[in-house]
Protein backbone atom coordinates (compact mmCIF):
# COMPACT_ATOMS: atom_id res chain seq x y z
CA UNK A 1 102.92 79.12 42.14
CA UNK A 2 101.51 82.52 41.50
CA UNK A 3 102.03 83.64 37.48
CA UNK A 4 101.06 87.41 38.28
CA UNK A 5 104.02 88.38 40.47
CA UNK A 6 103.90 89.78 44.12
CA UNK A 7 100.59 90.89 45.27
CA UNK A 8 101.31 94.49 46.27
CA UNK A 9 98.66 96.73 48.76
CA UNK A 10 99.25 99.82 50.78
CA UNK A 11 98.00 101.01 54.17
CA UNK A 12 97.62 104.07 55.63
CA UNK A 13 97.48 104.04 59.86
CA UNK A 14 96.95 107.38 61.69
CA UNK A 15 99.00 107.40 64.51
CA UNK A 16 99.37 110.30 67.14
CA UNK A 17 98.08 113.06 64.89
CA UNK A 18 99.83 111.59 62.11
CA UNK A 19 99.62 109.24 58.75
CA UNK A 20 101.89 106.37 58.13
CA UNK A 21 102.19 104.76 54.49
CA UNK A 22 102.52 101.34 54.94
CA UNK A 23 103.37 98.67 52.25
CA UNK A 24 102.45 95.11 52.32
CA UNK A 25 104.13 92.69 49.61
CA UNK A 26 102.92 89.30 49.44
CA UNK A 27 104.80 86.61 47.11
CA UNK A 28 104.74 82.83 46.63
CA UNK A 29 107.02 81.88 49.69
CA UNK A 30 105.82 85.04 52.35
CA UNK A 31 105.20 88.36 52.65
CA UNK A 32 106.54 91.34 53.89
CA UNK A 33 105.82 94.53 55.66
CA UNK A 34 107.34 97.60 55.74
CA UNK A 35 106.50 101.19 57.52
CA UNK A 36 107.29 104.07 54.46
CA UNK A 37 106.91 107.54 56.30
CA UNK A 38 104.72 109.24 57.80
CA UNK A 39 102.90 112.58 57.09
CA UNK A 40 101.06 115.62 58.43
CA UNK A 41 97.85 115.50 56.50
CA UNK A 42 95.71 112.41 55.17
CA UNK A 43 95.87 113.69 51.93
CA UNK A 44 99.66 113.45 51.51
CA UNK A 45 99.61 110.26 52.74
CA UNK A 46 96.87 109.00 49.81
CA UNK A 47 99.17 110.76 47.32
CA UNK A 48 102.46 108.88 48.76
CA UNK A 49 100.38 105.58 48.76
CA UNK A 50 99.22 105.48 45.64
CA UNK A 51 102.70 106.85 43.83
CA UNK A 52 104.20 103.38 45.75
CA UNK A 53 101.87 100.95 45.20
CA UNK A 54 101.85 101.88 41.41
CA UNK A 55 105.29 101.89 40.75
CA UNK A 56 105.59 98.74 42.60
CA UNK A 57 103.18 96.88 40.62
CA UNK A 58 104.80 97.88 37.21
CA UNK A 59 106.28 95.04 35.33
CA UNK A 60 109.90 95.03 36.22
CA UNK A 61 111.98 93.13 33.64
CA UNK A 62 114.68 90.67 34.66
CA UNK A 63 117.28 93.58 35.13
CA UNK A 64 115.30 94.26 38.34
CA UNK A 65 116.23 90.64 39.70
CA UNK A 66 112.01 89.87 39.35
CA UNK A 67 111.12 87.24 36.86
């Protein structure tokens, strides 16, 4: 069993002239991928990803349903 929670990364994919934010979640029993949005300039994208992946790697407290 893994004691430091969900293993969280972000991607970013260019795809037809634009950037996707993508979000990978990896816990005990799976993981999970999910497409976020897409944007019109790399830069946007790095800003998006980074927001996401930090506020999903803060230390939610049981009132969040993560223990």
């Amino acid at each position: 069993m893994n004691d430091v929670g969900p293993i969280v990364s972000t991607e970013i994919i260019e795809e037809h002239g634009r950037f996707t934010v993508v979000l990978d979640v990896v816990f005990d029993d799976g993981a999970v991928r999910h497409r976020l949005q897409t944007y019109h300039t790399k830069a946007r994208a790095e800003l998006a990803a980074r927001i996401v992946r930090a506020t999903a790697e803060r230390d939610h407290g049981p009132e969040w349903g993560m223990q």
